[in-house]
Protein backbone atom coordinates (compact mmCIF):
# COMPACT_ATOMS: atom_id res chain seq x y z
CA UNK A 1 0.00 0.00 0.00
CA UNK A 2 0.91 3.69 -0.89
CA UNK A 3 0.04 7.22 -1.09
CA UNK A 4 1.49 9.74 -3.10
CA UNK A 5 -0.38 12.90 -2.87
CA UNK A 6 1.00 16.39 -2.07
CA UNK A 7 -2.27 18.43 -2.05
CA UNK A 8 -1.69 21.43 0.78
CA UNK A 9 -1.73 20.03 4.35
CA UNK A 10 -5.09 21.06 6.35
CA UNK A 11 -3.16 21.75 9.63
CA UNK A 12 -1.05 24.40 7.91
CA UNK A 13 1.77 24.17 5.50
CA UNK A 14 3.71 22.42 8.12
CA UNK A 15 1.26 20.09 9.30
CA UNK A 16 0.28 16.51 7.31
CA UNK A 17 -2.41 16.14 5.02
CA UNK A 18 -4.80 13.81 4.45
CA UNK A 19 -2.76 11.77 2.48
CA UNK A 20 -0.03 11.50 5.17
CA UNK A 21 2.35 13.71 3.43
CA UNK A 22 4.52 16.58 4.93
CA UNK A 23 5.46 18.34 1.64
CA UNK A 24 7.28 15.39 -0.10
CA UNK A 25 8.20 13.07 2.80
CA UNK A 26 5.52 10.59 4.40
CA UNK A 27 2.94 7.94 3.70
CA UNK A 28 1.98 4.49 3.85
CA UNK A 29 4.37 1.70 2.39
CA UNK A 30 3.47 -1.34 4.12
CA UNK A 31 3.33 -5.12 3.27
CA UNK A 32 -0.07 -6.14 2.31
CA UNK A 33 -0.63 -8.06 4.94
CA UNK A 34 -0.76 -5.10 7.02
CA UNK A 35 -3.08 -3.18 5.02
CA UNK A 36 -6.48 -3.84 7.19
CA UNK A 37 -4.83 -2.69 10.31
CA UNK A 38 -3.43 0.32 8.83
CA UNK A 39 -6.45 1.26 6.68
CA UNK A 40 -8.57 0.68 9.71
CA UNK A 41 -6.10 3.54 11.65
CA UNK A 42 -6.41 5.86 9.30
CA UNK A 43 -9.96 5.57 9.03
CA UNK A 44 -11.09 5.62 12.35
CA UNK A 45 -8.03 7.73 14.48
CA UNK A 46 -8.63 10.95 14.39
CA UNK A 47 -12.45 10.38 15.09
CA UNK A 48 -11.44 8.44 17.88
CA UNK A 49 -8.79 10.67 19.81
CA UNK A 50 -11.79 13.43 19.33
CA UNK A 51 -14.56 11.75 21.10
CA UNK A 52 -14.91 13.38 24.80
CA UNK A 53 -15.47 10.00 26.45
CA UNK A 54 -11.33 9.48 25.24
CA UNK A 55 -10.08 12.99 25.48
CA UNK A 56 -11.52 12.42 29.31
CA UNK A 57 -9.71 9.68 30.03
CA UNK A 58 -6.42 10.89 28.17
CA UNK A 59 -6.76 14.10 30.23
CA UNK A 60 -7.16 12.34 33.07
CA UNK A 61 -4.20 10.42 32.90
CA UNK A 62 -2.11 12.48 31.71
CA UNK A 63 -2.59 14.85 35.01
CA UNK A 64 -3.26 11.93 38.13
CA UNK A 65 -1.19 9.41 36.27
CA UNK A 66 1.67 10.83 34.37
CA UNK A 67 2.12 13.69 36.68
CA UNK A 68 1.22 16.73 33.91
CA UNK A 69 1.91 19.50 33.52
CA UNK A 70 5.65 18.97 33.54
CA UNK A 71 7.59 22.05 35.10
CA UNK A 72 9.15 25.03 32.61
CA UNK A 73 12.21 25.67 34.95
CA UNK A 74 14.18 28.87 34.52
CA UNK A 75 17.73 27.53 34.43
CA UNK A 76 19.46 30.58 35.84
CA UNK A 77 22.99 29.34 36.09
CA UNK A 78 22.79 28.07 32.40
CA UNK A 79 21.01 31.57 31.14
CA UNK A 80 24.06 33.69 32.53
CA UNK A 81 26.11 31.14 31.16
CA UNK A 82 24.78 31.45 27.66
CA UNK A 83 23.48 35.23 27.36
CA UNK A 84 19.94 34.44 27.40
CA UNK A 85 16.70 33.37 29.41
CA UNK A 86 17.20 29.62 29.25
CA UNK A 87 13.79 27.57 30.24
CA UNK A 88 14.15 23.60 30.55
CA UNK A 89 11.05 21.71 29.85
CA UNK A 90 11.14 19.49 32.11
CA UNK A 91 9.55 16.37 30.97
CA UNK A 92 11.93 14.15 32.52
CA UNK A 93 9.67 14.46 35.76
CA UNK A 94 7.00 12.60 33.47
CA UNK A 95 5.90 9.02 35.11
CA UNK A 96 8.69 6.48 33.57
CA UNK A 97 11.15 9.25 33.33
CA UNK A 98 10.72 10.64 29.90
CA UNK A 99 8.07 12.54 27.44
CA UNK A 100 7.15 8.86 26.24
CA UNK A 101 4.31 7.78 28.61
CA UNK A 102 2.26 10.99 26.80
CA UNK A 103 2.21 8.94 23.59
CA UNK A 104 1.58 5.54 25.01
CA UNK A 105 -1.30 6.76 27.66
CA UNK A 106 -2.70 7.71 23.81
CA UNK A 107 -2.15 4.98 21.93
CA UNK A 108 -3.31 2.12 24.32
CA UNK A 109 -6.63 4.16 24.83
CA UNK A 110 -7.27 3.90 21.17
CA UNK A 111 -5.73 0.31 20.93
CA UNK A 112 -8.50 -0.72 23.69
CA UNK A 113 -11.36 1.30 21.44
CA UNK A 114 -10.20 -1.14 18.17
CA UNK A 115 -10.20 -4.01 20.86
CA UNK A 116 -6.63 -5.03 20.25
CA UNK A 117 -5.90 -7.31 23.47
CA UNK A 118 -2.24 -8.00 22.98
CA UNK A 119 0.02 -4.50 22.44
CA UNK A 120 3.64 -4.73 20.76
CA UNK A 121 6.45 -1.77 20.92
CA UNK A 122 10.28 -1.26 19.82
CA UNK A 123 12.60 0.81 22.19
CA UNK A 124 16.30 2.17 21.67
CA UNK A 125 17.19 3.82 24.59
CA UNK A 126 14.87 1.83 26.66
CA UNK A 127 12.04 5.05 28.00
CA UNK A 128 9.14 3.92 25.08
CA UNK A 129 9.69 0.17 26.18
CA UNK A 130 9.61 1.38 29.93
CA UNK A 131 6.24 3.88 28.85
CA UNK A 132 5.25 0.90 27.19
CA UNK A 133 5.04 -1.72 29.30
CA UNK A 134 3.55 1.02 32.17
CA UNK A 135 0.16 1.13 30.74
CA UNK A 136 -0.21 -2.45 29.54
CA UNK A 137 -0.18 -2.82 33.42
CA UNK A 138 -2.34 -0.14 34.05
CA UNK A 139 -4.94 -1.81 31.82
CA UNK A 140 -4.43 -5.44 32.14
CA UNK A 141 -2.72 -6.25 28.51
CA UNK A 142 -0.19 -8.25 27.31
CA UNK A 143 2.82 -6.48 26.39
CA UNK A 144 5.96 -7.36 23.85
CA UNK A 145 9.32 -5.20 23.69
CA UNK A 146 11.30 -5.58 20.85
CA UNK A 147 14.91 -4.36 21.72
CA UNK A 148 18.32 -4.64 20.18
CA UNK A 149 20.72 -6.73 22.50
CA UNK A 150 23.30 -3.89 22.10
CA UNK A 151 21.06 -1.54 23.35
CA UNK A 152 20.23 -4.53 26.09
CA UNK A 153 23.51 -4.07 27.11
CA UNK A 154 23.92 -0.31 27.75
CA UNK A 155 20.80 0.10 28.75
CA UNK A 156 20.18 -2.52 31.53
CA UNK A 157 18.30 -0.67 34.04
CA UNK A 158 14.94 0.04 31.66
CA UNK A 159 15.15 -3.64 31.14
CA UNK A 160 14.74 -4.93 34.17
CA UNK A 161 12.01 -2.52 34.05
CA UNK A 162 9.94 -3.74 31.33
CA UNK A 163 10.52 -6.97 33.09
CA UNK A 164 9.00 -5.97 36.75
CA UNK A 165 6.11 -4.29 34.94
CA UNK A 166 5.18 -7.20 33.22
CA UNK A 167 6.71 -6.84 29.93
CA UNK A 168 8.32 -10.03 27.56
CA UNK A 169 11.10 -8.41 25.95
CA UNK A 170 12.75 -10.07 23.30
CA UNK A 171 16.57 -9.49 22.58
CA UNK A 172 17.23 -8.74 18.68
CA UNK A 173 20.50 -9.97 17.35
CA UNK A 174 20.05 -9.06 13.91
CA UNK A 175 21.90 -6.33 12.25
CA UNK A 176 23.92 -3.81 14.29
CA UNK A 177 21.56 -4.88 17.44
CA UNK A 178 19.96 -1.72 17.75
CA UNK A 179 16.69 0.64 17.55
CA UNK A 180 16.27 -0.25 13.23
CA UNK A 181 16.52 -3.90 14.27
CA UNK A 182 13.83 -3.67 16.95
CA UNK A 183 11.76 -2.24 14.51
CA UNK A 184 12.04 -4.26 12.02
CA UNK A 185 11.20 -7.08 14.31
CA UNK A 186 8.04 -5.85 15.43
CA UNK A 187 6.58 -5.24 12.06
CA UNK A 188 7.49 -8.81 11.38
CA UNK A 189 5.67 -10.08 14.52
CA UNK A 190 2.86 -7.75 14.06
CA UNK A 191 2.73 -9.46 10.19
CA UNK A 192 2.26 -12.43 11.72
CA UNK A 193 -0.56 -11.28 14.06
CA UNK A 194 -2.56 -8.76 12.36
CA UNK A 195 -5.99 -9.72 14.00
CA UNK A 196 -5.25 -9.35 17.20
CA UNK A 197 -2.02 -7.17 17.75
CA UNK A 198 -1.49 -3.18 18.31
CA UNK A 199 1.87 -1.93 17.48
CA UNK A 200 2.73 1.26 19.60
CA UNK A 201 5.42 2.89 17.32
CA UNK A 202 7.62 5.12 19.71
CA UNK A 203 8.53 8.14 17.83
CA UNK A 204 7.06 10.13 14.44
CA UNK A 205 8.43 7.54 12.13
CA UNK A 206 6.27 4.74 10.12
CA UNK A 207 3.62 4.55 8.05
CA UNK A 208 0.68 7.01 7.96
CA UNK A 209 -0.98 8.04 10.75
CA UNK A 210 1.66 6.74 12.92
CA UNK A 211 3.71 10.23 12.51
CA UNK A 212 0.53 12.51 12.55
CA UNK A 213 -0.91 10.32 15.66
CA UNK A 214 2.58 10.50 17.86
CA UNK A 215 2.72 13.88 17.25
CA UNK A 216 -0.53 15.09 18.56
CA UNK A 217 -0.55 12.59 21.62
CA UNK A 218 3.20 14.77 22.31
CA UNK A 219 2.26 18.36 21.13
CA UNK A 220 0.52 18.46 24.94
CA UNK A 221 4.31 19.56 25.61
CA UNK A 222 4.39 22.53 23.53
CA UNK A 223 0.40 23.16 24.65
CA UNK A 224 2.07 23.51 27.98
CA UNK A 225 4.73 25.12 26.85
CA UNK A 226 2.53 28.46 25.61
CA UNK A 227 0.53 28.56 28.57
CA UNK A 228 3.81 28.33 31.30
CA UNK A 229 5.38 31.13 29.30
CA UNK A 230 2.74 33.53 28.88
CA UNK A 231 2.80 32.97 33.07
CA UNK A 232 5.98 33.64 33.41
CA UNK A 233 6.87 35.78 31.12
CA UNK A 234 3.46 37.65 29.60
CA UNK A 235 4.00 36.12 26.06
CA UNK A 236 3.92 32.47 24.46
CA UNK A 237 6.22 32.44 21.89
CA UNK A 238 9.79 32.07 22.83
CA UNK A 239 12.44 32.83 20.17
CA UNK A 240 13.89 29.53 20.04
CA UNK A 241 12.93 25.89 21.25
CA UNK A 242 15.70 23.12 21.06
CA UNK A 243 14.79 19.54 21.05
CA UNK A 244 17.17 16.31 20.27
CA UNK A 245 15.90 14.03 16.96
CA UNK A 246 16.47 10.65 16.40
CA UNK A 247 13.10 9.52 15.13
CA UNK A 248 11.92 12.76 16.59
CA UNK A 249 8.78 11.89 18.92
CA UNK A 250 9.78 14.39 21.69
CA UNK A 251 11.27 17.48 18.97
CA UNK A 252 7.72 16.97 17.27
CA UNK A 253 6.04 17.53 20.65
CA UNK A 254 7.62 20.42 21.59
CA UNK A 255 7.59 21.94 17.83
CA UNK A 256 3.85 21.00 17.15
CA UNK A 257 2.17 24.20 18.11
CA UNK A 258 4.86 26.59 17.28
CA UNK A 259 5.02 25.22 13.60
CA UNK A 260 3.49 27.70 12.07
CA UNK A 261 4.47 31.38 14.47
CA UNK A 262 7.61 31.57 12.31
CA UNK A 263 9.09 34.22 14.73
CA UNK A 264 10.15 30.96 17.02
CA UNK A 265 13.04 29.20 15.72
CA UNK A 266 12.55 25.63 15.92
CA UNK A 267 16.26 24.08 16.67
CA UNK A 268 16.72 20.07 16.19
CA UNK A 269 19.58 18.53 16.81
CA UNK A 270 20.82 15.26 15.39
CA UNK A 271 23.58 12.51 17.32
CA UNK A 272 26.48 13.28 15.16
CA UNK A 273 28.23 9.98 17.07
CA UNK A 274 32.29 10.31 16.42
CA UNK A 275 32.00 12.90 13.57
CA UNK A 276 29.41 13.15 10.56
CA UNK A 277 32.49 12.11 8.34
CA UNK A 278 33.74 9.62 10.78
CA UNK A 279 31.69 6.69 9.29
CA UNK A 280 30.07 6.37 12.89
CA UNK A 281 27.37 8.91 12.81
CA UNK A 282 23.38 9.21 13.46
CA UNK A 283 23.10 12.88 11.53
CA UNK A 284 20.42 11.64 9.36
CA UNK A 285 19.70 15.14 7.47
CA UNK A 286 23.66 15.57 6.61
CA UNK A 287 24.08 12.31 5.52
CA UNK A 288 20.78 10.80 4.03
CA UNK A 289 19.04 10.59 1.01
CA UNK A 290 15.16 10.14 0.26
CA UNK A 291 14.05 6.37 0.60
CA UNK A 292 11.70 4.37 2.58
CA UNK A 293 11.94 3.09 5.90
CA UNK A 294 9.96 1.17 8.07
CA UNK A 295 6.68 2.44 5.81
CA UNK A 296 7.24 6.07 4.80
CA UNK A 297 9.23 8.16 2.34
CA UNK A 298 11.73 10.44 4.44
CA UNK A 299 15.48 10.76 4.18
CA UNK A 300 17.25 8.04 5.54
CA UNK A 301 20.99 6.81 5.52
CA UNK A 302 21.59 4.45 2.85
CA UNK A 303 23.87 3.40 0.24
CA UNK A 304 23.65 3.97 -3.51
CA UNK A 305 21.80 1.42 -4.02
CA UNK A 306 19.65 1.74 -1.08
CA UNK A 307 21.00 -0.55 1.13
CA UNK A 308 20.61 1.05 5.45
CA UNK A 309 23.90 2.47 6.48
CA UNK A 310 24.16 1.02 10.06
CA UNK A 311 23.84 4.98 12.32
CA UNK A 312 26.39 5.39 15.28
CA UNK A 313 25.62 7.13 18.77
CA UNK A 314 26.57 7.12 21.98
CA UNK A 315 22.80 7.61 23.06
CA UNK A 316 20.70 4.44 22.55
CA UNK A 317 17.34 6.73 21.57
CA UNK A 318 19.19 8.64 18.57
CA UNK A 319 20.54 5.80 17.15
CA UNK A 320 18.59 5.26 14.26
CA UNK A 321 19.29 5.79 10.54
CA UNK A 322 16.15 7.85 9.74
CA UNK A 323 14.14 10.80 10.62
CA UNK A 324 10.41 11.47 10.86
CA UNK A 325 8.79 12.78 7.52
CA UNK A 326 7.56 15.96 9.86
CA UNK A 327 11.58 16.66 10.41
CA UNK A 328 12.21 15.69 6.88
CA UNK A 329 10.17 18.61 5.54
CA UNK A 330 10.75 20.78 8.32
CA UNK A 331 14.68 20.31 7.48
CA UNK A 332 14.18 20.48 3.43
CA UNK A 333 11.78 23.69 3.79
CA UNK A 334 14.27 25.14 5.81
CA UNK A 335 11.49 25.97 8.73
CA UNK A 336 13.63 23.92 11.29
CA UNK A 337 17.42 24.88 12.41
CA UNK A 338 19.39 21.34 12.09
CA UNK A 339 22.43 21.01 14.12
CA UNK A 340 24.20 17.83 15.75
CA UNK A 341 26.97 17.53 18.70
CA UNK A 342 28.99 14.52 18.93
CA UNK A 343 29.03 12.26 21.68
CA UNK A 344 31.69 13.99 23.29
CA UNK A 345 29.95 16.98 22.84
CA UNK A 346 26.88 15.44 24.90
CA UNK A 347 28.62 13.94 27.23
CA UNK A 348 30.16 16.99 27.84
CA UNK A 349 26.72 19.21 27.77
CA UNK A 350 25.31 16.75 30.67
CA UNK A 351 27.86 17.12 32.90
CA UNK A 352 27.60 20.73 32.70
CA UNK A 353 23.96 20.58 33.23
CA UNK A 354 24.63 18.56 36.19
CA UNK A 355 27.35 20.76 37.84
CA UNK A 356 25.25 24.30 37.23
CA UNK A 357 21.66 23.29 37.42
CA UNK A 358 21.89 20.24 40.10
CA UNK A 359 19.92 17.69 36.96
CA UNK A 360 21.64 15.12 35.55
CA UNK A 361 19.81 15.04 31.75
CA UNK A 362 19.54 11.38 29.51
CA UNK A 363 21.90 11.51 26.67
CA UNK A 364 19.33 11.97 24.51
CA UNK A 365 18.44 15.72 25.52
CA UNK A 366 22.12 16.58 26.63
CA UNK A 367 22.59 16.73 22.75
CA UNK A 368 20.44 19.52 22.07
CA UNK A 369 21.88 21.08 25.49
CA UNK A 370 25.03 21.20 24.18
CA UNK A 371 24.06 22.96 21.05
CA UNK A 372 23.36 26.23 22.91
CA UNK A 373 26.74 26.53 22.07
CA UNK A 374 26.45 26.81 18.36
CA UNK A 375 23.91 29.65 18.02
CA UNK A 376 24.65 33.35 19.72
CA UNK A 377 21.87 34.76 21.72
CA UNK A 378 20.34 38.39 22.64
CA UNK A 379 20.19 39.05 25.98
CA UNK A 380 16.36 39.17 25.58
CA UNK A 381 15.95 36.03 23.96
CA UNK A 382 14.02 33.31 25.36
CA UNK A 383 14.78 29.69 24.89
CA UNK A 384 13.01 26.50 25.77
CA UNK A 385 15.00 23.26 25.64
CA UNK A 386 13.11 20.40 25.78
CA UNK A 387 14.67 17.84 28.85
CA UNK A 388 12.85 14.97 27.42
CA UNK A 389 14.36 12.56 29.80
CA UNK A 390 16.30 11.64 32.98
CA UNK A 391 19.77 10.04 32.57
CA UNK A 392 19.14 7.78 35.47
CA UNK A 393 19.28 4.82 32.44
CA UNK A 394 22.93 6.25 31.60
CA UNK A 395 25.31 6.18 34.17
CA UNK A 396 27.03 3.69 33.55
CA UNK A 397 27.84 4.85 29.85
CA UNK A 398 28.73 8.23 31.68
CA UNK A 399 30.79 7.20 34.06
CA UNK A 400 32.78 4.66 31.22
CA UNK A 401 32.89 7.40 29.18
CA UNK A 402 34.14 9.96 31.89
């Protein structure tokens, strides 16, 4: 099954349309066996999530359950630092530790409304699995975590999370062991049980409506985002709001309802691993080309002949070899600002984090941290960086790596 449509989006020129299509990048390209459960999404989705009976409940969870809203901390050692106003988003104070549980709370309330009983995920850096695995307990379903054993490994302690919660998760040996292999392992299981089986996809990658759906379940953090600043500071729109992209679940949350005020610079910032030249590198917009992966059209890392180049980072979450078709666009338009720090760099960023502002960040959001660095600031400006996770899961790579 595909799409290939590129009538104007309705949600603005940024937004998707109804084909699944930001600009050029998106869509649905998917084995046939997969086509009911798809179709059946992007049929019934959007008038699902709208219904007040599940906008209740989401609501509701999202505040007694997840903890929302997360804190917009003015990071005043950081600020003086870097010449400007410097708010962290703080949504590693989430339930589970990360901006994640927003988009699973979501997507298990509509699984349960297209009476899927058995609910399957992929994780990288662990916090989707973790998320994951959270609200099948909540609500009594079988759960199934496909994870590379590399990312096993280094990231032990979300493991043995899954595992208390209730979770199976299945090691995946395939390949460079990492977030592409998960995924490509749960499609195949999810193949093989299409009747039955919901497939939480983690971040704004896959076929269409998986990127429009993640997205909305995470723009609550740039929702919250407008209100907190026009408390704090008597006006929504900052001038700049930084977010990390790997898939880019957490950069599309905190984007989503800035996309179109074009005053606010919208700053991404890729897991440039040991160099973008090095070989070893996640930087998907400097080094990838348009293809498919995992069921849309969006750049991705591949070879001439479009064989996957295997991505390199030191952060389990950003190593992937392809971006959401939102980032695509947002990167080939030129609305978005796309940067990348190394895993040095990170490294680096989080321990400075730690030593001015007492919060030890995940990996993940220490690479958009450290990219304060790259742009120069007014005094006046304000920032937001989204903290989209705790680095709890990552002390042992930073202490190795220290």
């Amino acid at each position: 099954m595909s799409t290939n449509k590129n009538e104007k989006a309705p949600l603005g020129v940024w937004g998707v349309n109804e084909y699944g299509y930001y600009g050029e990048f998106g869509g649905a390209f998917i084995p046939e066996m997969l086509y009911p459960n798809v179709k059946e999404l992007q049929d019934r989705y959007l008038s699902i999530i709208r219904e007040d009976d599940f906008k209740k409940e989401f609501e509701h969870l999202l505040k007694d359950y997840a903890g929302r809203p997360t804190p917009l901390f003015l990071a005043e050692r950081l600020s003086e630092k870097y010449g400007a106003n410097i708010y962290l988003k703080r949504e590693d104070l989430c339930h589970t530790g990360a901006h994640k549980i927003n988009n699973t709370i979501g997507q298990i309330l509509l699984a349960q409304r297209l009476r899927k009983k058995r609910i399957i995920a992929e994780t990288g850096a662990g916090q989707h699995g973790v998320a994951t695995a959270t609200v099948c307990a909540l609500k009594g379903l079988a759960c199934i975590v496909y994870m590379g054993e590399k990312d096993m490994e280094r990231q032990a302690p979300n493991v043995a999370r899954m595992k208390m919660l209730g979770a199976k998760v299945i090691p995946v040996i395939s390949g460079s062991k990492t977030l592409k292999d998960a995924t490509n392992e749960a499609i195949r299981d999810w193949i093989n049980h299409p009747a039955d089986t919901y497939y939480i996809i983690g971040s704004v990658v896959g076929p269409h409506p998986y990127p429009d759906m993640v997205a909305r379940f995470q723009s609550i953090i740039s929702e919250e985002i407008r209100k907190q600043l026009k408390e704090k500071t008597g006006k929504e729109l900052p001038d700049y709001v930084f977010a990390c992209v790997g898939g880019g679940s957490n950069a599309a949350g905190a984007f989503y309802h800035f996309l179109d005020e074009t005053s606010v610079k919208l700053v991404a910032v890729e897991a440039a691993g040991q160099g973008i030249e090095s070989g070893f590198s996640a930087a998907t917009t400097q080094l990838g080309t348009t293809g498919i992966l995992h069921g849309s059209k969006s750049l991705v890392m591949q070879t001439a002949d479009g064989q996957v180049v295997e991505p390199h980072s030191i952060s389990a979450g950003l190593d992937y070899p392809g971006i959401g078709p939102m980032h695509a666009h947002l990167y080939n338009s030129g609305r978005g600002i796309f940067l990348s720090a190394t895993d040095t760099e990170a490294v680096e960023a989080a321990k400075e984090l730690a030593s001015l502002e007492g919060i030890i960040p995940a990996l993940e959001p220490a690479h958009a941290l450290f990219a304060l660095r790259k742009l120069q600031f007014k005094k006046s400006d304000i920032v937001v960086v989204n903290l989209s996770g705790r680095g709890d899961k990552d002390l042992d790579t930073y202490m190795k790596f220290i």
